[in-house]
C-alpha atoms as a PDB file:
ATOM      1  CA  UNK A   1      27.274  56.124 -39.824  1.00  0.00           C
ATOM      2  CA  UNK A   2      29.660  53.330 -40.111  1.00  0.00           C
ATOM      3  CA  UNK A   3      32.836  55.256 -39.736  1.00  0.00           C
ATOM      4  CA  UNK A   4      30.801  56.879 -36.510  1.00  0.00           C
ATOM      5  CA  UNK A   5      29.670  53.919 -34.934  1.00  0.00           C
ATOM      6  CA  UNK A   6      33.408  52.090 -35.519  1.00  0.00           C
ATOM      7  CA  UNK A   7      34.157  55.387 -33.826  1.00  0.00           C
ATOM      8  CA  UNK A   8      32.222  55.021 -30.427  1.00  0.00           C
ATOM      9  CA  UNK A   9      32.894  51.563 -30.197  1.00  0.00           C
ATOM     10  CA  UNK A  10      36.679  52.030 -29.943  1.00  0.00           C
ATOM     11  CA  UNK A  11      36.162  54.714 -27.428  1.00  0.00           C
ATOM     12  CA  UNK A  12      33.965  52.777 -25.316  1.00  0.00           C
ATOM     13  CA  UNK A  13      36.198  49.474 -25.416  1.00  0.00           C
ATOM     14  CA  UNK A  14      39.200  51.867 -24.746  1.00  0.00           C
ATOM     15  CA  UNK A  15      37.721  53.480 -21.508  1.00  0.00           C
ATOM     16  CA  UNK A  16      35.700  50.320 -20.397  1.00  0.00           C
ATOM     17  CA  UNK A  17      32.360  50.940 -20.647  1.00  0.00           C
ATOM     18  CA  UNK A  18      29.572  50.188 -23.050  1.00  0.00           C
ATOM     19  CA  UNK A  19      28.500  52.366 -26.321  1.00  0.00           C
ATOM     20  CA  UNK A  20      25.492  54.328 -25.282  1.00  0.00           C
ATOM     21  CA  UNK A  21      22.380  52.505 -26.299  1.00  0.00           C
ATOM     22  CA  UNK A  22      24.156  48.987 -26.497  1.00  0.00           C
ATOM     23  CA  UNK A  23      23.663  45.962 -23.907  1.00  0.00           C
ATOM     24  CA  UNK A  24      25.674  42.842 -22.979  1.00  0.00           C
ATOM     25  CA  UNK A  25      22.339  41.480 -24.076  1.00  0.00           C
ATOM     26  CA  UNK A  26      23.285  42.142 -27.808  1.00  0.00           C
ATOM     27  CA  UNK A  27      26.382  40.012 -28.127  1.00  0.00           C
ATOM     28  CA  UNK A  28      24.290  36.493 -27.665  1.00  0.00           C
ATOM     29  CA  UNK A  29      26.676  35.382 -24.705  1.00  0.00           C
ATOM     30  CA  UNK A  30      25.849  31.680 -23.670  1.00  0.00           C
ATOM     31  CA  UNK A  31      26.559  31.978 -20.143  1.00  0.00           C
ATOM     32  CA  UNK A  32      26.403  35.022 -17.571  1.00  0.00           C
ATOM     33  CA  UNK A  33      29.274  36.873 -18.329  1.00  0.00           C
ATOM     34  CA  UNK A  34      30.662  40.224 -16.352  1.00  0.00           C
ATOM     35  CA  UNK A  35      31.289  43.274 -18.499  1.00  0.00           C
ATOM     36  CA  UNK A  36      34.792  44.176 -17.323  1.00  0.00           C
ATOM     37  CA  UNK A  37      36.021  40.149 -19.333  1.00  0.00           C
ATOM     38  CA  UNK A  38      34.077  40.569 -22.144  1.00  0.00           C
ATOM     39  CA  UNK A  39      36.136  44.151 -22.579  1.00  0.00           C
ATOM     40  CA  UNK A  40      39.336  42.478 -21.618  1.00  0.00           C
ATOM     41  CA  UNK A  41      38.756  40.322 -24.606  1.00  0.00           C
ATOM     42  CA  UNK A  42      37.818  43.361 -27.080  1.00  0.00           C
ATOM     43  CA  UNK A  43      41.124  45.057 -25.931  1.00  0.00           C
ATOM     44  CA  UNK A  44      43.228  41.921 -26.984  1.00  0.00           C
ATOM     45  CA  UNK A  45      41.501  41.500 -30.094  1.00  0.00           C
ATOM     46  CA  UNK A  46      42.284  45.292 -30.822  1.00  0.00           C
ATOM     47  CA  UNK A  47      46.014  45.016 -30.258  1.00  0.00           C
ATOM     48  CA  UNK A  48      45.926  41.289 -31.819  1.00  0.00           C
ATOM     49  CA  UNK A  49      44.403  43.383 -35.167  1.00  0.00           C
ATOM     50  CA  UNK A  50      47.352  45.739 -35.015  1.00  0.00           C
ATOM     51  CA  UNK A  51      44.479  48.797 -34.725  1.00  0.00           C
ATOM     52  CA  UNK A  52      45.135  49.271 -31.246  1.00  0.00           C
ATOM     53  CA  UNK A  53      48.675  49.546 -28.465  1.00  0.00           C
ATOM     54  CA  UNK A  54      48.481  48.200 -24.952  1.00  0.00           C
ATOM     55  CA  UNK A  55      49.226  50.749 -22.713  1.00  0.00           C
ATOM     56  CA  UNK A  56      48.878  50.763 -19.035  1.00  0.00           C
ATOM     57  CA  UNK A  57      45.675  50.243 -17.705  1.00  0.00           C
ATOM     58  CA  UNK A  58      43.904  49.178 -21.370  1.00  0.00           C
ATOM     59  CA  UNK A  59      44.285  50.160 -24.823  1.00  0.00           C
ATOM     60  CA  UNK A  60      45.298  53.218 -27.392  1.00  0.00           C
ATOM     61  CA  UNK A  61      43.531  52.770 -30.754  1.00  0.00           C
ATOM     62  CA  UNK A  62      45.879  54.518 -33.391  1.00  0.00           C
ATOM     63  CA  UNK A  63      44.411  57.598 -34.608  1.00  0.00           C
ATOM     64  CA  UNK A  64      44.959  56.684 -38.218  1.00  0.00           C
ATOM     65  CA  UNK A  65      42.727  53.512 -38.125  1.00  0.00           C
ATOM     66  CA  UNK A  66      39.983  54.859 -35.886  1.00  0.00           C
ATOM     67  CA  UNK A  67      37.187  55.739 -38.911  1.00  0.00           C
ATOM     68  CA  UNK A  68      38.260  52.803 -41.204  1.00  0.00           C
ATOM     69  CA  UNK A  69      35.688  50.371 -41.414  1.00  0.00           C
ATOM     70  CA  UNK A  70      37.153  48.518 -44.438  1.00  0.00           C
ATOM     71  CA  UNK A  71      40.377  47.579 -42.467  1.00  0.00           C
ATOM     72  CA  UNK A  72      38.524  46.739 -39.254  1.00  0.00           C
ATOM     73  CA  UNK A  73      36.405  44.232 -41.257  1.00  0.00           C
ATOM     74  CA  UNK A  74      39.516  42.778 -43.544  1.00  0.00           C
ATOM     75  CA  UNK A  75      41.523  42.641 -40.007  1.00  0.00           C
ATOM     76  CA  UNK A  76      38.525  41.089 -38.302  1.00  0.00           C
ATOM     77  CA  UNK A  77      38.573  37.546 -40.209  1.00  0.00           C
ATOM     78  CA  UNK A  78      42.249  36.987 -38.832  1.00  0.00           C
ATOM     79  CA  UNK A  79      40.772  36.437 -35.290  1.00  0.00           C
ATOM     80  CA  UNK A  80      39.190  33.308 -33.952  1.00  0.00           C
ATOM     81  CA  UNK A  81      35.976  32.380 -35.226  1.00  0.00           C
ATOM     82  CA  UNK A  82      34.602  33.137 -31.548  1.00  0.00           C
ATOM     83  CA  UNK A  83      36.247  36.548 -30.969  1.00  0.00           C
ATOM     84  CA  UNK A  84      35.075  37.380 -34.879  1.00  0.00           C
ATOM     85  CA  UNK A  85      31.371  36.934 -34.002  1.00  0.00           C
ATOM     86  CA  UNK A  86      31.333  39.125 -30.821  1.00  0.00           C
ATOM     87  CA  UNK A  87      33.375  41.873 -32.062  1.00  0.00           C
ATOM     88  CA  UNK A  88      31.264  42.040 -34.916  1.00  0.00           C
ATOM     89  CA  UNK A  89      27.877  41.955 -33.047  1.00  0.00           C
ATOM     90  CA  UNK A  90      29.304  44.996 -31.148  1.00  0.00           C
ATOM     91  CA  UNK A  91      30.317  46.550 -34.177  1.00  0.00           C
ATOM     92  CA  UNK A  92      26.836  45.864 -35.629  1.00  0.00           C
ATOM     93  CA  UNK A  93      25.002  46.758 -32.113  1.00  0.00           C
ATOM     94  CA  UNK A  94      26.984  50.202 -31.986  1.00  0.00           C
ATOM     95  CA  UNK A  95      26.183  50.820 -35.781  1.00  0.00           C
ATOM     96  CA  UNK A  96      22.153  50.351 -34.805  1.00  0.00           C
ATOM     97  CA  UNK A  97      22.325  52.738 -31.672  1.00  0.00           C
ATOM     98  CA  UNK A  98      24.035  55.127 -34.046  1.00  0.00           C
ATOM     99  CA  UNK A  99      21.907  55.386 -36.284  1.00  0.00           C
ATOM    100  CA  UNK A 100      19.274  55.096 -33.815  1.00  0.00           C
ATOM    101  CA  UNK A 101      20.677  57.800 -31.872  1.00  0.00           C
ATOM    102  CA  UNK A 102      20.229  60.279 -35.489  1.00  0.00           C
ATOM    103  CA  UNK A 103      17.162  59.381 -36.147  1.00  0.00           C
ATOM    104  CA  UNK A 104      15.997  60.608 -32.325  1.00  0.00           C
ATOM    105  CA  UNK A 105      17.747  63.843 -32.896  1.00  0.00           C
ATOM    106  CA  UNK A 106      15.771  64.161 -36.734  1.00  0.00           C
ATOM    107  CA  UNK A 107      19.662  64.025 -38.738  1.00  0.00           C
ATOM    108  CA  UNK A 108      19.286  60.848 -39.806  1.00  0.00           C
ATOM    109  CA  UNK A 109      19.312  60.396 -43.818  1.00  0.00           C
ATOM    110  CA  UNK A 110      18.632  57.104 -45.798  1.00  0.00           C
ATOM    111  CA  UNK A 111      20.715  58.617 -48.952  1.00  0.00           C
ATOM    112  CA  UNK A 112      17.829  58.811 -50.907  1.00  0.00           C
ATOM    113  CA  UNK A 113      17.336  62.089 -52.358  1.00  0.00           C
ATOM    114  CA  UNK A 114      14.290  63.213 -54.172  1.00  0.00           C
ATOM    115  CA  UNK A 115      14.662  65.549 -56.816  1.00  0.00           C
ATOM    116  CA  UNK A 116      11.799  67.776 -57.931  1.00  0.00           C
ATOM    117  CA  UNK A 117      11.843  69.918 -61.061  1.00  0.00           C
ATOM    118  CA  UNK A 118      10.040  72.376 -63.068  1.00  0.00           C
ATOM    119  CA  UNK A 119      10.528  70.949 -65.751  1.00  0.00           C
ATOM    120  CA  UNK A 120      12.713  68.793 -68.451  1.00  0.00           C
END
């Protein structure tokens, strides 16, 4: 669900909107804020993590680096200690609405697997 959620939030910083299921409410912002600067801001931490190009009118997030949660996290501690904390809420918002989002439509698994036999 991680790689998933990673997933949708690229998209939806890429063509400036919000991940379905995911508020401005859920990044803790101090001070009333309007949606199309707190993108802005995701789209130049993106390029400034080498994950994303500028291009005109926004962002491209490189194909390659789209599913990799592991570099997204290792990446995200180069930022400013400000920009590291909402990026990662959104990450962590998108991640709930995913798996939110599974559970609805009944494919959501905990990876817990019970195995029933006949016998031993």
């Amino acid at each position: 669900y991680g790689r998933s959620a990673l997933r949708s939030m690229y998209e939806s910083i890429s063509r400036k909107r919000l991940v379905t299921g995911v508020g401005l409410s859920c990044l803790d912002l101090s001070e009333e804020v309007m949606f199309v600067d707190v993108n802005s801001v995701f789209q130049d931490c993106l390029v400034q993590l080498g994950i994303a190009d500028r291009i005109t009118g926004g962002v491209l997030v490189r194909e390659k680096d789209a599913g990799d949660v592991g570099k997204f996290l290792n990446r995200l501690l180069g930022l400013k200690v400000v920009h590291q904390n909402l990026l990662f809420r959104y990450f962590c918002a998108s991640l709930d609405a995913t798996i939110e989002a599974a559970k609805k439509e009944g494919r959501y698994s905990e990876g817990v697997t019970d195995i029933v036999a006949s016998s031993i």
